[in-house]
C-alpha atoms as a PDB file:
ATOM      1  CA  UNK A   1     -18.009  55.354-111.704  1.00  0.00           C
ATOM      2  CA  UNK A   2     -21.108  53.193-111.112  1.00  0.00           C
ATOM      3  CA  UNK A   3     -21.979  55.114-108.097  1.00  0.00           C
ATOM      4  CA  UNK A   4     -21.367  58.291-109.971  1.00  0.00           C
ATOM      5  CA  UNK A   5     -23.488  57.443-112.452  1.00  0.00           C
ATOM      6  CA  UNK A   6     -26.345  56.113-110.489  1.00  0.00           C
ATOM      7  CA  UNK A   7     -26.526  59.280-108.552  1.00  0.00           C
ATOM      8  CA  UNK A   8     -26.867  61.227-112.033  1.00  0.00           C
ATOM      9  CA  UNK A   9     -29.655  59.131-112.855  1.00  0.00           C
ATOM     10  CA  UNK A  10     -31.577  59.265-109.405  1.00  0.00           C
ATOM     11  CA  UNK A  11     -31.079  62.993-110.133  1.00  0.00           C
ATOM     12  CA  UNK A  12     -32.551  63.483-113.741  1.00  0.00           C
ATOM     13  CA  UNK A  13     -35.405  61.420-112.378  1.00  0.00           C
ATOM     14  CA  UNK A  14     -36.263  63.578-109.471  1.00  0.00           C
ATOM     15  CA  UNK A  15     -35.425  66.768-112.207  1.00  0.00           C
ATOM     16  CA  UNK A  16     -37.991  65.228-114.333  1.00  0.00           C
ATOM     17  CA  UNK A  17     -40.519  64.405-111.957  1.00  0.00           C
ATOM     18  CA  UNK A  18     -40.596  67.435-109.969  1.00  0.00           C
ATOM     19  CA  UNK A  19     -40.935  69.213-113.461  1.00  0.00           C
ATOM     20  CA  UNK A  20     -43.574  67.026-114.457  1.00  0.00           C
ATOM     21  CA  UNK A  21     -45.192  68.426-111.239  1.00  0.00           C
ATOM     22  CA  UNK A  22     -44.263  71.893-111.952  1.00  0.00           C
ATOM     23  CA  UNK A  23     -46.261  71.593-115.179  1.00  0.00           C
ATOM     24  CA  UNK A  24     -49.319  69.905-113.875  1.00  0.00           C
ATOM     25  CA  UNK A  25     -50.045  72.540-111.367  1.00  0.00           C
ATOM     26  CA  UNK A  26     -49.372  75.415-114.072  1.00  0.00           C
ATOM     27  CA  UNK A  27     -52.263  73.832-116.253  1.00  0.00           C
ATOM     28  CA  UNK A  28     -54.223  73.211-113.594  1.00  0.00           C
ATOM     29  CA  UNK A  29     -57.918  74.851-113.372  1.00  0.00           C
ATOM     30  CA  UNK A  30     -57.458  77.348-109.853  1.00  0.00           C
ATOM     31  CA  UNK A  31     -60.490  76.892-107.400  1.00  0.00           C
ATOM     32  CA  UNK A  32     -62.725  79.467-108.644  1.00  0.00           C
ATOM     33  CA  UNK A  33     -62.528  77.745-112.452  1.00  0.00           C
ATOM     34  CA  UNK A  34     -63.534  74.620-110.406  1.00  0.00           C
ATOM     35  CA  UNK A  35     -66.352  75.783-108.777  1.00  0.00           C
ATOM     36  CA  UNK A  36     -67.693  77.267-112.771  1.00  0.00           C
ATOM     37  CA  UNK A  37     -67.086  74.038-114.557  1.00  0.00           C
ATOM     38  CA  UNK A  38     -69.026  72.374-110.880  1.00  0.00           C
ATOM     39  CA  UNK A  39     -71.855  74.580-111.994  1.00  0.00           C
ATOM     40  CA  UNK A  40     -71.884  73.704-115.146  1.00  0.00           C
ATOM     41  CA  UNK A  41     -72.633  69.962-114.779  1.00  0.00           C
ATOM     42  CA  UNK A  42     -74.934  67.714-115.575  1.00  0.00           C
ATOM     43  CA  UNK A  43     -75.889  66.647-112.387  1.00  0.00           C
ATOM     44  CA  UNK A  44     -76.178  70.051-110.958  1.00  0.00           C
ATOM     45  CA  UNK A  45     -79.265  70.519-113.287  1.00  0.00           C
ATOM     46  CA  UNK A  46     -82.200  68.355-111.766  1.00  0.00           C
ATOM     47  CA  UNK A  47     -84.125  68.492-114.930  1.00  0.00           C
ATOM     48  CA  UNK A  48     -81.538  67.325-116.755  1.00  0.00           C
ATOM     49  CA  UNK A  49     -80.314  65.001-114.313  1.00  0.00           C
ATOM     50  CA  UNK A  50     -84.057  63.210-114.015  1.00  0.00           C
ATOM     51  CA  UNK A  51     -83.659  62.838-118.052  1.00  0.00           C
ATOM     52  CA  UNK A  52     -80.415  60.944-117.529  1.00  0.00           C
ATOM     53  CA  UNK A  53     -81.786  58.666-114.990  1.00  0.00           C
ATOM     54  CA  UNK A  54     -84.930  57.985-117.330  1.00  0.00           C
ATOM     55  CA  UNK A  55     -82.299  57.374-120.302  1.00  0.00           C
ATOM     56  CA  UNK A  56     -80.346  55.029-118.294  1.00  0.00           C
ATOM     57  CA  UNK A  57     -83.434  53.508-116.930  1.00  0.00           C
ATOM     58  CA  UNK A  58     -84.580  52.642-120.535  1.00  0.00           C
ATOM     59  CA  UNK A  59     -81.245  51.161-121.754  1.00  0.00           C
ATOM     60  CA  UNK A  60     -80.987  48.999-118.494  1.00  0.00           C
ATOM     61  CA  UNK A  61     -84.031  48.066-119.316  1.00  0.00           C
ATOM     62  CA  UNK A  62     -83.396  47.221-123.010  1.00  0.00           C
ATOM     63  CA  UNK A  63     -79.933  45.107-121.728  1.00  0.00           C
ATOM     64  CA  UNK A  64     -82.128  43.030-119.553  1.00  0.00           C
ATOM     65  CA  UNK A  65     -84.651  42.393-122.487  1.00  0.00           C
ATOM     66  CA  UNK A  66     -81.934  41.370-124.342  1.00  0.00           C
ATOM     67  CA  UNK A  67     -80.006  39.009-121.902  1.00  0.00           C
ATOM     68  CA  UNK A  68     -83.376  37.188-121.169  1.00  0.00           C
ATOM     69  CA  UNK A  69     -84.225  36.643-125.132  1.00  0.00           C
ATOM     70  CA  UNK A  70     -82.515  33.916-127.030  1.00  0.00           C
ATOM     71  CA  UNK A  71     -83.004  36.172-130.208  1.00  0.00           C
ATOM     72  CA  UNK A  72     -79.358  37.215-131.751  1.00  0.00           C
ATOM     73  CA  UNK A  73     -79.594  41.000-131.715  1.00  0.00           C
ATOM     74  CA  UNK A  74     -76.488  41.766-133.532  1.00  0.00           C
ATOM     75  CA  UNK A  75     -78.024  39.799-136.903  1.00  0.00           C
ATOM     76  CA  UNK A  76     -81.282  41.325-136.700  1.00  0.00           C
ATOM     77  CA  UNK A  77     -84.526  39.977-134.816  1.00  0.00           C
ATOM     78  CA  UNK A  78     -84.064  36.280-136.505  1.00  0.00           C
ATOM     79  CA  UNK A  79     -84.507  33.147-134.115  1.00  0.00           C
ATOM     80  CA  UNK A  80     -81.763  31.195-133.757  1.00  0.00           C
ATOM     81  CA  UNK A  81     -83.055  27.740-134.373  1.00  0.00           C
END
């Protein structure tokens, strides 16, 4: 009975994985929708990709001004003393 019943239950995993599966590829985007929402990036934009490398330029550079200051941020631009 315990083999029996392992069997069932190595098949309803397979059955629900394989489904699982089934699904995933059904809702998946086909290559031509790929290719659109490829075009439609960011980063295929160079003006708008030079603005997100200036933005992330900035906050780097606000991070590092912050790490090297001894000020707590968080409360406002009070010394700690």
């Amino acid at each position: 009975m315990s083999a029996m019943r392992t069997i069932l239950t190595s098949i309803a995993a397979i059955a629900a994985v394989c489904s699982g599966l089934g699904m995933w590829k059904a809702v998946a985007p086909g290559e031509e929708r790929k290719k659109e929402i490829l075009k439609q990036l960011p980063e295929s934009n160079p003006a708008r990709m030079e603005e997100s490398r200036n933005r992330n330029a900035l906050m780097m550079q606000v991070l590092k001004d912050a790490a090297d200051t001894n000020d707590n941020l968080a409360r406002g631009y009070r010394s700690q003393k």
